[in-house]
C-alpha atoms as a PDB file:
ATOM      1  CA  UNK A   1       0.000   0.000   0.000  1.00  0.00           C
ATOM      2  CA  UNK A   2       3.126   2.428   0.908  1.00  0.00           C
ATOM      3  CA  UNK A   3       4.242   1.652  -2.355  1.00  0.00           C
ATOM      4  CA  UNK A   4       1.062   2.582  -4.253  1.00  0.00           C
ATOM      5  CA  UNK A   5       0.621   5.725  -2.751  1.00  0.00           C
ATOM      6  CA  UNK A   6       4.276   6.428  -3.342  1.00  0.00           C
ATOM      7  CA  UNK A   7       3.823   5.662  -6.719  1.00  0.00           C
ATOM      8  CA  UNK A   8       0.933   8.187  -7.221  1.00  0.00           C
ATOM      9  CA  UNK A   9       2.563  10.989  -5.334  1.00  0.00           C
ATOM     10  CA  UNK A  10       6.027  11.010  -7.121  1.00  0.00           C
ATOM     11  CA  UNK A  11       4.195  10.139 -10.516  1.00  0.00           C
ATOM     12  CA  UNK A  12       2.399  13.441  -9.830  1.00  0.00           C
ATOM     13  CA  UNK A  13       5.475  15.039  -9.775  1.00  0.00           C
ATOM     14  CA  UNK A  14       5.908  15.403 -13.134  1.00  0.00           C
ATOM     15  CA  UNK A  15       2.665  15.479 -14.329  1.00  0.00           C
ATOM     16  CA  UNK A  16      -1.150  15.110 -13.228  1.00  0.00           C
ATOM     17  CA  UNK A  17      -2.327  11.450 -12.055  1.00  0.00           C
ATOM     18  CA  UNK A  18      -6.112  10.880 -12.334  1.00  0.00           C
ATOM     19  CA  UNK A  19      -6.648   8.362 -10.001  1.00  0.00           C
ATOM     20  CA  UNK A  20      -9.641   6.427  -9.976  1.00  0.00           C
ATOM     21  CA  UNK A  21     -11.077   4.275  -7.275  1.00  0.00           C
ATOM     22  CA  UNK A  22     -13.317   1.247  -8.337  1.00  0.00           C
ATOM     23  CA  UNK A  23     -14.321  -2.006  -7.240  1.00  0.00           C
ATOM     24  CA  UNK A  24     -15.281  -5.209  -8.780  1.00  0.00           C
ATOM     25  CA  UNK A  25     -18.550  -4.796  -7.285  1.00  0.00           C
ATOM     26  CA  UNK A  26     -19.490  -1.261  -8.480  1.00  0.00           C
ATOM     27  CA  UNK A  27     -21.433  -1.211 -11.983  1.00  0.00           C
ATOM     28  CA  UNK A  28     -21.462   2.718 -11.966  1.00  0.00           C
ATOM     29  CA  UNK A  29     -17.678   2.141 -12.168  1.00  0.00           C
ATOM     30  CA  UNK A  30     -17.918  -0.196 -15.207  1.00  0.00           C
ATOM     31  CA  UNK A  31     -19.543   2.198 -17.017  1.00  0.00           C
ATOM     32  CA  UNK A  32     -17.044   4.905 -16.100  1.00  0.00           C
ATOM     33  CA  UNK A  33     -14.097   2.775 -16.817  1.00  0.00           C
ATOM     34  CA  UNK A  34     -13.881   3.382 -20.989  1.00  0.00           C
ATOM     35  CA  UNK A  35     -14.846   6.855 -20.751  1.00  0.00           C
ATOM     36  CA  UNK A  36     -11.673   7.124 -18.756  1.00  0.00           C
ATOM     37  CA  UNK A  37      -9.647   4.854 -21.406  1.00  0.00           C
ATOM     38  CA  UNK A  38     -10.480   7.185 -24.093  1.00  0.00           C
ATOM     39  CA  UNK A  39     -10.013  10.132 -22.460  1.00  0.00           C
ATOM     40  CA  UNK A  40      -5.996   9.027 -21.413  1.00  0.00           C
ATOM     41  CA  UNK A  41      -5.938   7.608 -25.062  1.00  0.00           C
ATOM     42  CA  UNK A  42      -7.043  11.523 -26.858  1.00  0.00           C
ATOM     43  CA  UNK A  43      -4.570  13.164 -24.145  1.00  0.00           C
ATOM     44  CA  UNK A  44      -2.055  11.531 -25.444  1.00  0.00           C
ATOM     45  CA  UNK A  45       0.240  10.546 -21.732  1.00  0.00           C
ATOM     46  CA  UNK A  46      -0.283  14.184 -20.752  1.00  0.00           C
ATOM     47  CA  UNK A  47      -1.796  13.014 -17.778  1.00  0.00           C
ATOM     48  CA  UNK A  48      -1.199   9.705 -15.717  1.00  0.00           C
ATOM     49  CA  UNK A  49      -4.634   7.193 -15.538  1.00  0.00           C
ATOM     50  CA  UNK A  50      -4.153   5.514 -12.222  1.00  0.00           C
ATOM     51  CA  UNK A  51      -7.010   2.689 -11.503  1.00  0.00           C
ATOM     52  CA  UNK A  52      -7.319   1.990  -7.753  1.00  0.00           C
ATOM     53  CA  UNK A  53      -9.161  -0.978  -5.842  1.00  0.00           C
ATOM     54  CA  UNK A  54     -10.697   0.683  -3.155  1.00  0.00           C
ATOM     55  CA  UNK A  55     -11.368  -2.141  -1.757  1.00  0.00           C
ATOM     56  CA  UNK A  56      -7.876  -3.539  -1.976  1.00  0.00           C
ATOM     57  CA  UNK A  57      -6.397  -0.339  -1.132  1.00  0.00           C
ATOM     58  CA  UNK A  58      -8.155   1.030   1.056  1.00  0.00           C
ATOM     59  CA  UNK A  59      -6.231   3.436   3.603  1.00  0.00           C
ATOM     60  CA  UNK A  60      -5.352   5.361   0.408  1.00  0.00           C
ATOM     61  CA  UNK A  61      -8.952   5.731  -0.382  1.00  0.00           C
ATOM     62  CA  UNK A  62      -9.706   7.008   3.172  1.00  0.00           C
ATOM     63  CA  UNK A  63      -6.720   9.142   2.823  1.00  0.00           C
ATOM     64  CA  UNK A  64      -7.803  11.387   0.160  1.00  0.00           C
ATOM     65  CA  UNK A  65     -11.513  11.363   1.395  1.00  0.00           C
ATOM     66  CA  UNK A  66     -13.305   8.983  -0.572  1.00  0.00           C
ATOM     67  CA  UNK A  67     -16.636   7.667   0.457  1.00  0.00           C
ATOM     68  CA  UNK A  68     -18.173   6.435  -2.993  1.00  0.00           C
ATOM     69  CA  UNK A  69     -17.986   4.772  -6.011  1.00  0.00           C
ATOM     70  CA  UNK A  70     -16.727   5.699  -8.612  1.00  0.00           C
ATOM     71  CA  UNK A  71     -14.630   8.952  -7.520  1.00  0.00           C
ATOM     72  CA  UNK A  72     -12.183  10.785  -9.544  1.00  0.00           C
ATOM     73  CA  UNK A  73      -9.322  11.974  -7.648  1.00  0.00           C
ATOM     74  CA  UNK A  74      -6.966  14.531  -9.569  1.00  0.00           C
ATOM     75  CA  UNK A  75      -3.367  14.774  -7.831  1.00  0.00           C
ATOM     76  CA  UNK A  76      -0.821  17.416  -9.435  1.00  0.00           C
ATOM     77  CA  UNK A  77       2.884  18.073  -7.391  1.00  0.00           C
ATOM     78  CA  UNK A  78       1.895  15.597  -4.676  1.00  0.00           C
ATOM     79  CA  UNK A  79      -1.310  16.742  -3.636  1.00  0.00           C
ATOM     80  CA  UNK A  80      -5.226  16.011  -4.519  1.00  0.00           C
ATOM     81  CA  UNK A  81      -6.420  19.187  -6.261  1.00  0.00           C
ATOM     82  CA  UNK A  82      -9.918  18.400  -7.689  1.00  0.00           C
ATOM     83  CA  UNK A  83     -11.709  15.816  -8.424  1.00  0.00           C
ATOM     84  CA  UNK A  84     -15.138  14.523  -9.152  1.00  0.00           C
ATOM     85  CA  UNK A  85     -18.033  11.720  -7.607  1.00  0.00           C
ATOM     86  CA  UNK A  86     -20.432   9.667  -9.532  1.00  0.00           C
ATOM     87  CA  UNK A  87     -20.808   8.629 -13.495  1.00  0.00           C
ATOM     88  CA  UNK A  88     -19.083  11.724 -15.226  1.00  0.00           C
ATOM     89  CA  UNK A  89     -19.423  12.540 -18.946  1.00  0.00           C
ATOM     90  CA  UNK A  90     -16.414  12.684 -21.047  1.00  0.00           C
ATOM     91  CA  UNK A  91     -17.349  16.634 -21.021  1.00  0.00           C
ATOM     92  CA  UNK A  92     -17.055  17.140 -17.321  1.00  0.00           C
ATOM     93  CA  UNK A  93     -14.176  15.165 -17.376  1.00  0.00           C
ATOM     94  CA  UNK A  94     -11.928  17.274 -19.954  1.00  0.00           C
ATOM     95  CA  UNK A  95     -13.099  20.429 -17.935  1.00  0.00           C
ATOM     96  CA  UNK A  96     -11.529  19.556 -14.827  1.00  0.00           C
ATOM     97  CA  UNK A  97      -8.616  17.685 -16.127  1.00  0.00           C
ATOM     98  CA  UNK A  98      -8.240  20.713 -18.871  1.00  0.00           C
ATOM     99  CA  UNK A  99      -7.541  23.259 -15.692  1.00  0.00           C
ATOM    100  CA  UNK A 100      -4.066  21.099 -14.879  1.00  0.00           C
ATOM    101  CA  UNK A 101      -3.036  19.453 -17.904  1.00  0.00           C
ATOM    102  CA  UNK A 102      -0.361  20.894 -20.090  1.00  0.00           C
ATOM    103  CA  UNK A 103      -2.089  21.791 -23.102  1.00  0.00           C
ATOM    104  CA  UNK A 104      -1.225  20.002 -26.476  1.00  0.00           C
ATOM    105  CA  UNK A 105      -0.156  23.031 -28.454  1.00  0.00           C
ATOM    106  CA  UNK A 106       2.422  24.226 -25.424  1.00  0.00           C
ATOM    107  CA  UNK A 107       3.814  21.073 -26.072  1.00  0.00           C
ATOM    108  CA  UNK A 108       4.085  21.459 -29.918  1.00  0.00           C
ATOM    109  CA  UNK A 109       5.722  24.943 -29.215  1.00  0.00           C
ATOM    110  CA  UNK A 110       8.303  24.362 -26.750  1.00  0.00           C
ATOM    111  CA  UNK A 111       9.349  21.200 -29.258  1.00  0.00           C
ATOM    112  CA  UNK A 112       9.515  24.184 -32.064  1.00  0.00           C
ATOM    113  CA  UNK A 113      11.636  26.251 -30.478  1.00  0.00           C
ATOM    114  CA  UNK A 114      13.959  23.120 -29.722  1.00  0.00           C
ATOM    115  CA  UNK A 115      13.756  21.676 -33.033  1.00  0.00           C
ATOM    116  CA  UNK A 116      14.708  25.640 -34.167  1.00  0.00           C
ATOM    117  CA  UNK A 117      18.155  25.006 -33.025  1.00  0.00           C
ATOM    118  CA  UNK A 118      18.832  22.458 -35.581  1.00  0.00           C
ATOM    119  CA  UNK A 119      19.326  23.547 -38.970  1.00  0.00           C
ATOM    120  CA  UNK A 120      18.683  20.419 -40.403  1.00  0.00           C
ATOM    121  CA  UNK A 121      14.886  20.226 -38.918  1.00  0.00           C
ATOM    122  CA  UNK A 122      13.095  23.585 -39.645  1.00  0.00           C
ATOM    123  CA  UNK A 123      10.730  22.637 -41.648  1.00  0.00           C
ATOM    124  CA  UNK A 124       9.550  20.067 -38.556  1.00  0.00           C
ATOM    125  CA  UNK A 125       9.557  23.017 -35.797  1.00  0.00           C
ATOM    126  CA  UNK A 126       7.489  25.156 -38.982  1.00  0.00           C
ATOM    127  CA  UNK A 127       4.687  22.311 -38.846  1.00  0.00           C
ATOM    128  CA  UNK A 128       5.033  22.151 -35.088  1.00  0.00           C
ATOM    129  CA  UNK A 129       5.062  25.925 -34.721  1.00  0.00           C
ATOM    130  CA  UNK A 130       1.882  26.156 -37.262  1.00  0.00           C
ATOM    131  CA  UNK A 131      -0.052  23.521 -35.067  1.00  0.00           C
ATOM    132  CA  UNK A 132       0.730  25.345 -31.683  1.00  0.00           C
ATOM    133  CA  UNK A 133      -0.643  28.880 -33.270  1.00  0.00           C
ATOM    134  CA  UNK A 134      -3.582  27.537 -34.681  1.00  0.00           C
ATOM    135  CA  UNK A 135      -4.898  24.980 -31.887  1.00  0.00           C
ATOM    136  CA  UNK A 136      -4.008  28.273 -29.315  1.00  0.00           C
ATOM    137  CA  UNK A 137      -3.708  31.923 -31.349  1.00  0.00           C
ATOM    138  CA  UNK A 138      -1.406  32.806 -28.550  1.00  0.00           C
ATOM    139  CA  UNK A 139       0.918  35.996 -28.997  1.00  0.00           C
ATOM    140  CA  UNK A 140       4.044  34.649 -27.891  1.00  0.00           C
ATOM    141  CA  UNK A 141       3.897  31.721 -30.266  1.00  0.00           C
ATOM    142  CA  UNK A 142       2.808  33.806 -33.307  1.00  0.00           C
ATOM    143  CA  UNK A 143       6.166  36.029 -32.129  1.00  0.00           C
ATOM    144  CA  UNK A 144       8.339  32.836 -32.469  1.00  0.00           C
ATOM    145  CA  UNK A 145       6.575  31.186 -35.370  1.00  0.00           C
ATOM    146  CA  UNK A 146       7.140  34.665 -37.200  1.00  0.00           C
ATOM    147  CA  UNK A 147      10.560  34.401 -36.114  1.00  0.00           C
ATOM    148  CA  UNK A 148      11.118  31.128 -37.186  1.00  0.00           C
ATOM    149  CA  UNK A 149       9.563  31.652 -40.664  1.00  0.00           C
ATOM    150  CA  UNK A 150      11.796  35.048 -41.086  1.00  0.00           C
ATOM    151  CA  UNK A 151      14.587  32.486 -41.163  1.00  0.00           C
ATOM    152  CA  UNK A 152      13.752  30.404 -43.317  1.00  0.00           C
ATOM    153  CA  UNK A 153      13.284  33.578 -45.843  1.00  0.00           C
ATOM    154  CA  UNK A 154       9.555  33.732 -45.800  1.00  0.00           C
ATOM    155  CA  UNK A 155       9.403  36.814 -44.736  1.00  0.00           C
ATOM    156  CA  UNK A 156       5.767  37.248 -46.414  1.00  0.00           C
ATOM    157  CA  UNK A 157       4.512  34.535 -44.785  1.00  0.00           C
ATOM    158  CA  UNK A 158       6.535  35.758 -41.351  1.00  0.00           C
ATOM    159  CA  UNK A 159       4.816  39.570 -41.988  1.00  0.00           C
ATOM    160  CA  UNK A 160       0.574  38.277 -42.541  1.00  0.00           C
ATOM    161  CA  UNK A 161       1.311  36.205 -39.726  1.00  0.00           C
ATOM    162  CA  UNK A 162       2.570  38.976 -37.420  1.00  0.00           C
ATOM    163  CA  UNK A 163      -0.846  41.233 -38.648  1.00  0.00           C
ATOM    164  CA  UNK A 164      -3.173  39.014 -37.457  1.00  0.00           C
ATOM    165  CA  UNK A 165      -2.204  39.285 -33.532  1.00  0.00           C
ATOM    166  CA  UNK A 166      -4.369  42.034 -32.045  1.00  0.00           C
ATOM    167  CA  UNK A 167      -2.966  45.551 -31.244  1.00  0.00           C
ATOM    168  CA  UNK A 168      -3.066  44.872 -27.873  1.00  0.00           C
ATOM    169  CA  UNK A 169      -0.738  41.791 -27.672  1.00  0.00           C
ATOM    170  CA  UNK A 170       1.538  43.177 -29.593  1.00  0.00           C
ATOM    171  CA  UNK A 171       4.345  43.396 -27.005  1.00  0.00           C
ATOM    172  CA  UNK A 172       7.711  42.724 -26.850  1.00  0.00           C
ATOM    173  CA  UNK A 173       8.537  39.274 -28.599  1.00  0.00           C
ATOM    174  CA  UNK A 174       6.025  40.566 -31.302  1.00  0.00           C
ATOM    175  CA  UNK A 175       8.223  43.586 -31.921  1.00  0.00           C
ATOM    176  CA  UNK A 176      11.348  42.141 -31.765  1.00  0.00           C
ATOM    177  CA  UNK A 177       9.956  39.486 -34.482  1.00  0.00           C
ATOM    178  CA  UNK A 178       8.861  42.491 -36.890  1.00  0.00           C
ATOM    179  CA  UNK A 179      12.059  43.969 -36.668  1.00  0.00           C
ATOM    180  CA  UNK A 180      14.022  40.722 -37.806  1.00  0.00           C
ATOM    181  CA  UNK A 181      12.035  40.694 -41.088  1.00  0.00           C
ATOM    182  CA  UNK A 182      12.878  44.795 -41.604  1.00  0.00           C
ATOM    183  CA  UNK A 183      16.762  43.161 -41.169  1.00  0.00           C
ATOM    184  CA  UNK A 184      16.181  40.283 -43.050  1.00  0.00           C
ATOM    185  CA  UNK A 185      14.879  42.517 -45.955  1.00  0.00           C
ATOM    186  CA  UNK A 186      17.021  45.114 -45.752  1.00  0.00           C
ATOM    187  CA  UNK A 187      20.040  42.596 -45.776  1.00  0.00           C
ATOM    188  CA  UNK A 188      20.229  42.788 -49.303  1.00  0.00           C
ATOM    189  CA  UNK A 189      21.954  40.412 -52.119  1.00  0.00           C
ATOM    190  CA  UNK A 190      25.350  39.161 -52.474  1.00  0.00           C
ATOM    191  CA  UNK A 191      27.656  41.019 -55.396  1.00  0.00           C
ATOM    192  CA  UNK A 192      27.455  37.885 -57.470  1.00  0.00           C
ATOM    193  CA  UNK A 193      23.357  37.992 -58.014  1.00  0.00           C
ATOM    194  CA  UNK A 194      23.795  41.627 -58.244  1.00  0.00           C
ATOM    195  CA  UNK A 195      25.815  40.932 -61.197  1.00  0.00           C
ATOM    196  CA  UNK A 196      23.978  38.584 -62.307  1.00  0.00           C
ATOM    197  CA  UNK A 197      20.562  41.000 -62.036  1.00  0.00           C
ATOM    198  CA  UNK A 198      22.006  43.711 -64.095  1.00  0.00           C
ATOM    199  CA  UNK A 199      23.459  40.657 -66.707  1.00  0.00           C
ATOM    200  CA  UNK A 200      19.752  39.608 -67.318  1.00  0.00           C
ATOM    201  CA  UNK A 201      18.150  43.412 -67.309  1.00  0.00           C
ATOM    202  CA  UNK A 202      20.815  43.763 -70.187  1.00  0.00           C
ATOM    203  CA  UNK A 203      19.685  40.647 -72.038  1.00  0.00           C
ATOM    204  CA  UNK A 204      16.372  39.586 -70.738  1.00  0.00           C
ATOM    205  CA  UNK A 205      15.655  36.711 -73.211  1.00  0.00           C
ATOM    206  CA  UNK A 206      18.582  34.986 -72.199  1.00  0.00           C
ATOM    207  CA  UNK A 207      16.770  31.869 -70.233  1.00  0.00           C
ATOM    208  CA  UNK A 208      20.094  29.926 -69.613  1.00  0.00           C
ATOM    209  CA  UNK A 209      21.208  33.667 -67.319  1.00  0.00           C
ATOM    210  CA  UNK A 210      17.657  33.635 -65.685  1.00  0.00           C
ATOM    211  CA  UNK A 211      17.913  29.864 -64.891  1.00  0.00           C
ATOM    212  CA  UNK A 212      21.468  30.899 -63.210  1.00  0.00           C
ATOM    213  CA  UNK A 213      20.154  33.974 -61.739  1.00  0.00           C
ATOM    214  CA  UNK A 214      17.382  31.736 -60.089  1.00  0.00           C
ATOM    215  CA  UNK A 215      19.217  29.277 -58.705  1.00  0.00           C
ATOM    216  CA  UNK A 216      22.040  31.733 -57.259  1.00  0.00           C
ATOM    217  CA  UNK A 217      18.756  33.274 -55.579  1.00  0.00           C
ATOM    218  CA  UNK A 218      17.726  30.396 -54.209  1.00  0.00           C
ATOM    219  CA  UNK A 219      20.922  29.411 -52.568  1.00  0.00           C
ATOM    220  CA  UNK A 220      21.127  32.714 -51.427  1.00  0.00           C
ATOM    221  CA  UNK A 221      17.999  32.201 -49.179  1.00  0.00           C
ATOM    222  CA  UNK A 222      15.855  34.187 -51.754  1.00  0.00           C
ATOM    223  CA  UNK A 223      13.783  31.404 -52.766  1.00  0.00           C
ATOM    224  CA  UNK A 224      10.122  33.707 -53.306  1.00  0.00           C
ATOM    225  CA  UNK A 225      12.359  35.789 -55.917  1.00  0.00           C
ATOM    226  CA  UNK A 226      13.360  33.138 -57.668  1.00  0.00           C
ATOM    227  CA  UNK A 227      10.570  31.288 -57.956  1.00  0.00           C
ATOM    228  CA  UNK A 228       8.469  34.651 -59.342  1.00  0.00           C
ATOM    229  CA  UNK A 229      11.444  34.843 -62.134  1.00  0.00           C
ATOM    230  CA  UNK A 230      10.674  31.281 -63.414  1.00  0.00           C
ATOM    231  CA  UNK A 231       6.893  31.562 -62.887  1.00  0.00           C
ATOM    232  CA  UNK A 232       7.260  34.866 -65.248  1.00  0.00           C
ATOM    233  CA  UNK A 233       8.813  32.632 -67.905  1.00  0.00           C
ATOM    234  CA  UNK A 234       6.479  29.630 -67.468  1.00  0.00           C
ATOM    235  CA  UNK A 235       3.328  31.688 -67.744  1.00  0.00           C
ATOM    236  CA  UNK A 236       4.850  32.724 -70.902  1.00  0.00           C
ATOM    237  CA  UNK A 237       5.602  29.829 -72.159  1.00  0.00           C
ATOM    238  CA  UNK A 238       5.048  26.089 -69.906  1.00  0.00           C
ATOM    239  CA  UNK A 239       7.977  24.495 -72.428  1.00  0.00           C
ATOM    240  CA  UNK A 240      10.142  27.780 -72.103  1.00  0.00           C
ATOM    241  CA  UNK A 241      13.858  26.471 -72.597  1.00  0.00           C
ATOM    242  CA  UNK A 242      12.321  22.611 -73.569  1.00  0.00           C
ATOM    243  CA  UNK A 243      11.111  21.745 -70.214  1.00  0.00           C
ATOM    244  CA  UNK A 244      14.584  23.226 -68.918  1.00  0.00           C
ATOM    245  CA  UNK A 245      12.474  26.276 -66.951  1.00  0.00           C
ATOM    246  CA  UNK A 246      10.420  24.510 -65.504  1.00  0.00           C
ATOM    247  CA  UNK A 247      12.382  21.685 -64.337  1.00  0.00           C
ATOM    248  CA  UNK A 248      14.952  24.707 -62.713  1.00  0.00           C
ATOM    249  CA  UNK A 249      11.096  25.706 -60.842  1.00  0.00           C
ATOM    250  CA  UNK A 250      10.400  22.162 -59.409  1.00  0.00           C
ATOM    251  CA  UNK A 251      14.148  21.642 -58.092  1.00  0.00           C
ATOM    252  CA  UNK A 252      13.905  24.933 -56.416  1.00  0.00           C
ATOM    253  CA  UNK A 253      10.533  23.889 -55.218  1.00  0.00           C
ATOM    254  CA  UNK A 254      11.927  20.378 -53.822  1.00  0.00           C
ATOM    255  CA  UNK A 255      14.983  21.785 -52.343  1.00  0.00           C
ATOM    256  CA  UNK A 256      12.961  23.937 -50.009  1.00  0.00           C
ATOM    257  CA  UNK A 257      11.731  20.886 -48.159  1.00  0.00           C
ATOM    258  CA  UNK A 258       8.220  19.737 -48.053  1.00  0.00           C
ATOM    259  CA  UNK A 259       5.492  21.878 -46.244  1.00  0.00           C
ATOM    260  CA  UNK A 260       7.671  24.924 -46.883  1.00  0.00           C
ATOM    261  CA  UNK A 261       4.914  27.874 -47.718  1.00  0.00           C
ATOM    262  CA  UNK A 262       6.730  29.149 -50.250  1.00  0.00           C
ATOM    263  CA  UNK A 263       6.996  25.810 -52.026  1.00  0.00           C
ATOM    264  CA  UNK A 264       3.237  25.554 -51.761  1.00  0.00           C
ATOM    265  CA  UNK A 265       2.358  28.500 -52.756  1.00  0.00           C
ATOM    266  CA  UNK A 266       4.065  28.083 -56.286  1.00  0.00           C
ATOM    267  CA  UNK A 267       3.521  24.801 -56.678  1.00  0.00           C
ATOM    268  CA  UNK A 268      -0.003  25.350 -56.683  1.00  0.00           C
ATOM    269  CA  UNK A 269       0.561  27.792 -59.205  1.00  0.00           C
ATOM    270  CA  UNK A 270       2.351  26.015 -60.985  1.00  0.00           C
ATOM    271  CA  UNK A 271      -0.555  23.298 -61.599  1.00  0.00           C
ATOM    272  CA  UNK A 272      -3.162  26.193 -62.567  1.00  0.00           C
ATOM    273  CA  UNK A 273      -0.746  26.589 -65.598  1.00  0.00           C
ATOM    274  CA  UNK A 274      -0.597  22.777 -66.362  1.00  0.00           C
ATOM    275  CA  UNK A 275      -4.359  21.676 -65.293  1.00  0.00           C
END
């Protein structure tokens, strides 16, 4: 019995423990027992199910107050902080267990920002980023998601995200997010594509020098720029170059990793010109 209740109290340590007390005998608790299943199966181990025998265990049950069957007990940091009595809808059970449990999308975001530091796995803390803003709308995560997206050179993307948070949230992180994109725009473009810019303005047919000037830009983390200069070309002419244009479009489009908005967005386009 000492080392049940142990169990429960340093389980609840690190996160809540829903513990609840049946018995064999108890058909109300029958009926409560897959509501519970479902409910620990949807939160996904955010919160520990602990089933307890009250009949087996006892003391603990007296312990924490219980006189009936079924109750709900809800223990968070060692101690019982709510809890419920009787046949309980899966409603009433979300509420209360929805006023201790970690939501999802906090989950999603701090995983973002870890994933963030890994330059090999933006595109995951993107999708995970994306999830956390739109299961929450939370200010803080449309500040890093913003963030995140300025560097991965969607800046667009980065700046209609940034609009939609209300006036009044837009505090610090929000600001400091904004002015990363102004930086990121205003860093400008390496002497090579500038050359290669003023190369095509001279010569503007030349789609072997726009292929090269599309690619540079792409490697240069300008991938909306060079996508537009193909997509010019391609509403011109779907063949432009014998299929060389377009295949130049899809690489850049592949390279970018899938999910990436820019990528979508042009690929998209890309099929209202073929379909």
């Amino acid at each position: 019995m000492e080392n049940a209740q142990s169990v429960l109290i340093d389980a609840s340590s690190e996160r809540p423990v829903l513990i609840d007390f049946w018995a064999d005998w108890c058909e109300p608790c029958k009926s409560l027992a897959p509501i519970l299943d479902s409910i620990a199966k949807e939160y996904q181990g955010r919160f520990l199910l602990a089933k307890v025998n009250a009949d087996e265990l006892g003391p603990i049950a007296g312990q924490l107050g219980v006189r009936s069957l079924p109750t709900l007990i809800l223990m968070k940091q060692g101690q019982p902080v709510d809890g419920l009595v009787g046949v309980q809808s899966a409603q009433s059970i979300r509420a209360m267990l929805d006023k201790y449990v970690t939501p999802a999308w906090k989950d999603d975001w701090l995983s973002a920002k870890q994933l963030m530091a890994d330059d090999s796995k933006w595109v995951e803390a993107l999708a995970l980023f994306k999830a956390a803003w739109d299961a929450s709308g939370d200010p803080l995560v449309a500040a890093d998601y913003a963030d995140a997206l300025a560097e991965s050179r969607q800046l667009d993307a980065a700046e209609s995200l940034l609009a939609q948070v209300k006036l009044e949230d837009r505090g610090g992180a929000w600001q400091s997010a904004q002015a990363k994109i102004a930086l990121k725009r205003e860093a400008g473009k390496s002497p090579a594509i500038v050359a290669l810019e003023q190369a095509l303005e001279a010569d503007p047919e030349n789609l072997a020098l726009t292929q090269q000037l599309a690619v540079a830009l792409a490697e240069d983390q300008h991938p909306d720029e060079a996508l537009a200069l193909l997509f010019g070309l391609l509403q011109k002419n779907i063949n432009a170059g014998d299929g060389a244009v377009k295949k130049c479009f899809t690489d850049i489009i592949a390279s970018l990793g899938k999910g990436h908005a820019i990528g979508v967005q042009y690929q998209r386009r890309l099929y209202t010109l073929l379909y």
